[in-house]
Protein backbone atom coordinates (compact mmCIF):
# COMPACT_ATOMS: atom_id res chain seq x y z
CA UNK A 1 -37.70 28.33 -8.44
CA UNK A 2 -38.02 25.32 -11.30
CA UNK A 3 -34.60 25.86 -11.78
CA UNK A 4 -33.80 25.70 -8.02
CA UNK A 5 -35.91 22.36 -8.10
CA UNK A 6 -34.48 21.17 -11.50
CA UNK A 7 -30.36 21.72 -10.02
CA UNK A 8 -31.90 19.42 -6.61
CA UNK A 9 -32.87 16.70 -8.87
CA UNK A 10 -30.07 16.23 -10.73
CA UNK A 11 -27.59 16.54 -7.85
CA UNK A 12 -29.91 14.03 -6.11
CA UNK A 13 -29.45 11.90 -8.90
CA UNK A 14 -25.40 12.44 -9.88
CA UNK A 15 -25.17 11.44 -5.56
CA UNK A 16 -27.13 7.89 -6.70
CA UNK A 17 -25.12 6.86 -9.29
CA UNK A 18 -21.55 6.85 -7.58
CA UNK A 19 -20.18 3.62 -7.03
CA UNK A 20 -20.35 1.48 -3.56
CA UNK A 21 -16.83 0.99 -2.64
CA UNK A 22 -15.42 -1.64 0.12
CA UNK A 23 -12.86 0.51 2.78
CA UNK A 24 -10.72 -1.27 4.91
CA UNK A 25 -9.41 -0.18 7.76
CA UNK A 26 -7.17 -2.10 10.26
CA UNK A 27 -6.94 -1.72 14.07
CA UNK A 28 -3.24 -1.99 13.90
CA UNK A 29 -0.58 -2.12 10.90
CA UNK A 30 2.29 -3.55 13.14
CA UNK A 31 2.85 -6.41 14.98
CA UNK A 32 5.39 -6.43 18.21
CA UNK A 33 6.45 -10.30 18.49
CA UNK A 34 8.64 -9.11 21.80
CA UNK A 35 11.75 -11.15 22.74
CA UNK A 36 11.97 -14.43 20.82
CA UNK A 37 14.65 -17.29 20.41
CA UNK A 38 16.08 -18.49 17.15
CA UNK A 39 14.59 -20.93 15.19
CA UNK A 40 10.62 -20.35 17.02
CA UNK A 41 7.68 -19.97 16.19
CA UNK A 42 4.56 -16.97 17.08
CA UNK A 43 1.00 -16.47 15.71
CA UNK A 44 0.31 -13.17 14.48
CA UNK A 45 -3.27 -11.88 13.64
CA UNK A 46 -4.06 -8.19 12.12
CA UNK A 47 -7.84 -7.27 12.73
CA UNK A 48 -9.85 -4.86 10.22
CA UNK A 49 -13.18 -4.04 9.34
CA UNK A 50 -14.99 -3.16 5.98
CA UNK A 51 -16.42 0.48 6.77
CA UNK A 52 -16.97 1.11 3.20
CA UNK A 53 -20.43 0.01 1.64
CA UNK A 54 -19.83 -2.82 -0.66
CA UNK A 55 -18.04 -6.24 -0.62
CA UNK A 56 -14.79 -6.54 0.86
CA UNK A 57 -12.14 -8.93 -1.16
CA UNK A 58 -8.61 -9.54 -0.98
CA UNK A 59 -6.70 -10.45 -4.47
CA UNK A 60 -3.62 -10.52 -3.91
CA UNK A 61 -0.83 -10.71 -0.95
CA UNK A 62 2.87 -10.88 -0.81
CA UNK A 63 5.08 -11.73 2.77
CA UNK A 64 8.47 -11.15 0.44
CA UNK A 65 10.25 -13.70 3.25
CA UNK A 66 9.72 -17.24 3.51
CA UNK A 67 9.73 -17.04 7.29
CA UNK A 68 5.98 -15.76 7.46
CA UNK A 69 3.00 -17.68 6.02
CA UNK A 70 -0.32 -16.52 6.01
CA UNK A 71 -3.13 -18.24 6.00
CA UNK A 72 -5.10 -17.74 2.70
CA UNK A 73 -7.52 -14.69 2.75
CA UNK A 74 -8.35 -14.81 -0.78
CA UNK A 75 -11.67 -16.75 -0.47
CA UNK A 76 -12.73 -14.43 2.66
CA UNK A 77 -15.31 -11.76 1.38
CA UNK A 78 -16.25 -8.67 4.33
CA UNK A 79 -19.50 -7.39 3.99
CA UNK A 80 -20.10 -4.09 4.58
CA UNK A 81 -19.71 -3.52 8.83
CA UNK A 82 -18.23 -7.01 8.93
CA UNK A 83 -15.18 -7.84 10.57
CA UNK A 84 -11.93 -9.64 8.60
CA UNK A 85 -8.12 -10.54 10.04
CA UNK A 86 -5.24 -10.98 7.90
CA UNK A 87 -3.49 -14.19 10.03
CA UNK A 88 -0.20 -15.89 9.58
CA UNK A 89 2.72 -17.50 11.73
CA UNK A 90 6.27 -15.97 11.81
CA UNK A 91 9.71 -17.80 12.24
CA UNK A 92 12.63 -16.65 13.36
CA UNK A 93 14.84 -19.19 11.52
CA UNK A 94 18.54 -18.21 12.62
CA UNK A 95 18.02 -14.02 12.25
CA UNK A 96 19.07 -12.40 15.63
CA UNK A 97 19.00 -8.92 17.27
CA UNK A 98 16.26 -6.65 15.88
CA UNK A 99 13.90 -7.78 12.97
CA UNK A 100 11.42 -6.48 10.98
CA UNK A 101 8.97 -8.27 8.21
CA UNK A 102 6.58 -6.63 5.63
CA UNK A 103 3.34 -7.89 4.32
CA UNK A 104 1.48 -6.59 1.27
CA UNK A 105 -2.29 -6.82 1.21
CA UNK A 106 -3.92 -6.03 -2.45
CA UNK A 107 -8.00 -5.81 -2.41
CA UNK A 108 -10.67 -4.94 -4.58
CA UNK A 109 -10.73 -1.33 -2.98
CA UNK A 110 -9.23 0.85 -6.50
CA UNK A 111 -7.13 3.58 -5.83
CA UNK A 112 -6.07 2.67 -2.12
CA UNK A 113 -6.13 -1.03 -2.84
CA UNK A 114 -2.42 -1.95 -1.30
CA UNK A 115 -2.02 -2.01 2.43
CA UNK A 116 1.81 -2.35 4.51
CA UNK A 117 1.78 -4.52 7.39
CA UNK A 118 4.62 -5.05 9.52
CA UNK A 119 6.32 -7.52 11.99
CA UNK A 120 8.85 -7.02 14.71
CA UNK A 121 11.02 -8.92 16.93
CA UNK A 122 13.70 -9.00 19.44
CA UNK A 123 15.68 -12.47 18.50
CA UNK A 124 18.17 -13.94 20.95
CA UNK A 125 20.83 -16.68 19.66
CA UNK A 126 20.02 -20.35 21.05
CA UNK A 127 23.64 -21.58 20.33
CA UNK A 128 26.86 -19.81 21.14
CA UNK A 129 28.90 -20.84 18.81
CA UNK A 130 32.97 -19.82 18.93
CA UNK A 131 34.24 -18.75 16.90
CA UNK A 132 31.78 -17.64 14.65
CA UNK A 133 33.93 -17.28 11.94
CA UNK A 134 36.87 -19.35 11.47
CA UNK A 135 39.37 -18.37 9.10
CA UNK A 136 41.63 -20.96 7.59
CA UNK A 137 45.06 -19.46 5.99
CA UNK A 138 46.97 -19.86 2.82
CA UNK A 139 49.08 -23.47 2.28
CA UNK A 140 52.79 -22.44 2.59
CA UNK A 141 55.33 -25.27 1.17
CA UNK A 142 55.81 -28.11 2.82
CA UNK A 143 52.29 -27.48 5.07
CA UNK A 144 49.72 -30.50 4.51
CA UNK A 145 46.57 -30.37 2.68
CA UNK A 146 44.35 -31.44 6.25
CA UNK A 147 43.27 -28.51 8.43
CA UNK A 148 41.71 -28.52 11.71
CA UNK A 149 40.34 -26.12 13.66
CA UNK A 150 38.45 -26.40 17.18
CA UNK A 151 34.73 -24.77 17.57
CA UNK A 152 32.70 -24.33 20.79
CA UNK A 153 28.95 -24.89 20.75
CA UNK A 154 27.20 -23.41 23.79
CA UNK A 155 23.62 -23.82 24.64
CA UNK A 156 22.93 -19.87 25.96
CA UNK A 157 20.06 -20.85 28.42
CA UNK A 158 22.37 -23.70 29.74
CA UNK A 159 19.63 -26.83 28.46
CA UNK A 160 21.50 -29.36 27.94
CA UNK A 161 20.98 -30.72 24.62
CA UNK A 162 22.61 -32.99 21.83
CA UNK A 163 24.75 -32.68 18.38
CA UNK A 164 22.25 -34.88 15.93
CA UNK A 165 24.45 -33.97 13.19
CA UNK A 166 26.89 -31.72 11.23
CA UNK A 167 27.19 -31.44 7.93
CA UNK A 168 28.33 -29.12 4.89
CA UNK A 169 27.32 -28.62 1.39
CA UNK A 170 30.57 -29.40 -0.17
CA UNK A 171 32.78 -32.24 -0.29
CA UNK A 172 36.09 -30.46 1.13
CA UNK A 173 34.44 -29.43 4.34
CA UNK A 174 33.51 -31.48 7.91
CA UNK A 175 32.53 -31.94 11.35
CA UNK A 176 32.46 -34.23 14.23
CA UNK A 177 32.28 -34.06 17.85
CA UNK A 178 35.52 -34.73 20.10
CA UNK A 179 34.27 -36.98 22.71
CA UNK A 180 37.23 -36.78 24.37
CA UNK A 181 36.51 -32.83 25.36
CA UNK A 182 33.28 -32.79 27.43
CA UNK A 183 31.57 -29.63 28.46
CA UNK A 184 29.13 -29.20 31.52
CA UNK A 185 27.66 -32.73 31.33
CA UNK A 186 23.84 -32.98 31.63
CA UNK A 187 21.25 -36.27 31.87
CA UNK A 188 21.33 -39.16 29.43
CA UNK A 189 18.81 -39.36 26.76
CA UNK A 190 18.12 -42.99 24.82
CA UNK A 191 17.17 -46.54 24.68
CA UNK A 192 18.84 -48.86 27.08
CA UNK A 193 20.87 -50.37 24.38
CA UNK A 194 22.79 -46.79 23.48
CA UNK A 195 22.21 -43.87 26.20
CA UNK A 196 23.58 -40.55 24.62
CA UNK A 197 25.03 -38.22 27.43
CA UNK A 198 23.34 -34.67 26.81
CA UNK A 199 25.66 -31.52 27.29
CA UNK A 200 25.30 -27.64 27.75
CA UNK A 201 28.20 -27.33 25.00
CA UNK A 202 30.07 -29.50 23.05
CA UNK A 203 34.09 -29.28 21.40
CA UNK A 204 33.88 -29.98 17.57
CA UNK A 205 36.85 -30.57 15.15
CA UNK A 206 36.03 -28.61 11.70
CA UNK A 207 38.38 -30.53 9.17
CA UNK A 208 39.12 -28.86 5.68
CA UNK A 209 40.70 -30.58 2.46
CA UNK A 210 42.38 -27.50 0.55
CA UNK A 211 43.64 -30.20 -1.76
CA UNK A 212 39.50 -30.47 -3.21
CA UNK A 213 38.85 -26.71 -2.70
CA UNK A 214 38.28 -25.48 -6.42
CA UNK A 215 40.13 -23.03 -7.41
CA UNK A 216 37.90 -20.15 -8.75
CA UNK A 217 40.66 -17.15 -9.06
CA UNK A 218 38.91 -15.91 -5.49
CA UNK A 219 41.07 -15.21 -2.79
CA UNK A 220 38.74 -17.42 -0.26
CA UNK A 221 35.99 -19.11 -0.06
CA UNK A 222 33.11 -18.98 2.21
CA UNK A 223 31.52 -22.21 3.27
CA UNK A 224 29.19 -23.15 6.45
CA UNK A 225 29.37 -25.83 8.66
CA UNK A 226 25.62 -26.74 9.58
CA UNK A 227 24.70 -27.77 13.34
CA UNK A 228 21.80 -29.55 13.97
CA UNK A 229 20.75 -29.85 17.56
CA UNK A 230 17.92 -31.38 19.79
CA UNK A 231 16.63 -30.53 23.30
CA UNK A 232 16.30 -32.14 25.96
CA UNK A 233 12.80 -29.81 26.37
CA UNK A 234 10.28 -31.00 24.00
CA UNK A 235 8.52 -27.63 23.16
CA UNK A 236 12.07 -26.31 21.62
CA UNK A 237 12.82 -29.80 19.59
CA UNK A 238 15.34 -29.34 16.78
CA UNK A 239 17.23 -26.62 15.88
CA UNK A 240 19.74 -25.82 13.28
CA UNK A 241 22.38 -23.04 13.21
CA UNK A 242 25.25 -22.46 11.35
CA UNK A 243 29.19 -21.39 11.18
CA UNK A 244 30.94 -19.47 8.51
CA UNK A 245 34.31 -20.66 7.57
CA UNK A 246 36.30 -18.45 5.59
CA UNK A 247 39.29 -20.37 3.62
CA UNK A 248 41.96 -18.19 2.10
CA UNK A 249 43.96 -19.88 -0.50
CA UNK A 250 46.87 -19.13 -3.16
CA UNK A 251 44.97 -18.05 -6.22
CA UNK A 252 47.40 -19.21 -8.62
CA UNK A 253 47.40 -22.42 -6.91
């Protein structure tokens, strides 16, 4: 019977001296964003609670794409019971069709310290733009150095909206709008001094220099042409999207 008593004890005690550890457990681990446009924003927020019996912490967390930002949960500390959410913003930046994100939570919890979240959406283009990739041949004697070639910019939805700008990131490469070619005229948008016509698409002239294209032994080179547009609706501002151009060359030239 002592020893009956004795075994009790001990177990009673061995049960005492195992360590309080924090559990967390989230409501959801994925996010549905539904049908978004390019270049827009969404709050996201992931819900969880501490069912373990000590002090909650996150240490560590990793979104491994600049498009989603958390908001800091490292100073956050769950007590036991308590209730914690992991929240952030996503953008859609110029991705399109199906998308999905992953978010790595590290906490203080040991063995199962890392937790997966994830975030999906359903991106739709804001821009049309035609074609998407332009492909600009080898020189043949006696061709000049100047290319041109023609690009249509749609708005999908049909809001009218405005070319701010186009540019490139190298010197052999540019844009402009041909005023001359108007598409689906809208309202006017500026000062009294300079009104600026608004359009559901606009014609735009894509000029190439193959005489300053460096010659890398490549058979092309891929280069974009960057569009940046504004709305005429306030809530979807700015937006930039680009065009691939793909410029064959001579690679002994």
């Amino acid at each position: 019977m002592k020893k009956v008593i004795l075994f009790i004890f001990i177990l009673l005690y061995l049960c005492s001296i195992v360590p309080a550890n924090p559990v967390m457990v989230f409501e959801k681990t994925e996010h549905h964003c539904g049908t978004m446009m390019q270049n827009t924003q969404m709050e996201f927020c992931f819900a969880f609670r501490n069912k373990g019996d000590s002090v909650l912490k996150v240490i560590q967390y990793q979104t491994f794409c600049h498009c989603t930002i958390l908001e800091d949960p490292l100073s956050d500390e769950i007590k036991p019971g308590e209730k914690g959410y992991i929240k952030g913003v996503f953008t859609t930046e110029n991705a399109k069709g199906e998308v999905e994100r992953s978010i790595e939570i590290t906490t203080n919890e040991g063995e199962n310290a890392k937790h997966y979240l994830t975030i999906k959406a359903d991106i739709t283009e804001v821009f049309a733009i035609e074609p998407q990739n332009t492909m600009v041949l080898p020189a043949i004697a006696g061709q000049p150095d100047i290319v041109t070639k023609e690009i249509t910019v749609r708005s999908i939805e049909g809001k009218p909206f405005i070319i701010k700008e186009i540019t490139s990131k190298v010197d052999f490469l540019s844009g402009r709008v041909i005023k001359e070619k108007t598409i689906d005229k809208g309202e006017k948008k500026g000062n009294k001094k300079g009104m600026e016509e608004m359009q559901t698409g606009y014609k735009v002239q894509a000029t190439i220099d193959r005489s300053k294209i460096p010659r890398f032994g490549y058979f092309y080179v891929a280069v974009e042409l960057i569009f940046c547009m504004e709305f005429q609706d306030k809530e979807r501002g700015t937006v930039e999207q680009k065009s691939l151009i793909l410029i064959f060359h001579d690679q002994a030239g």
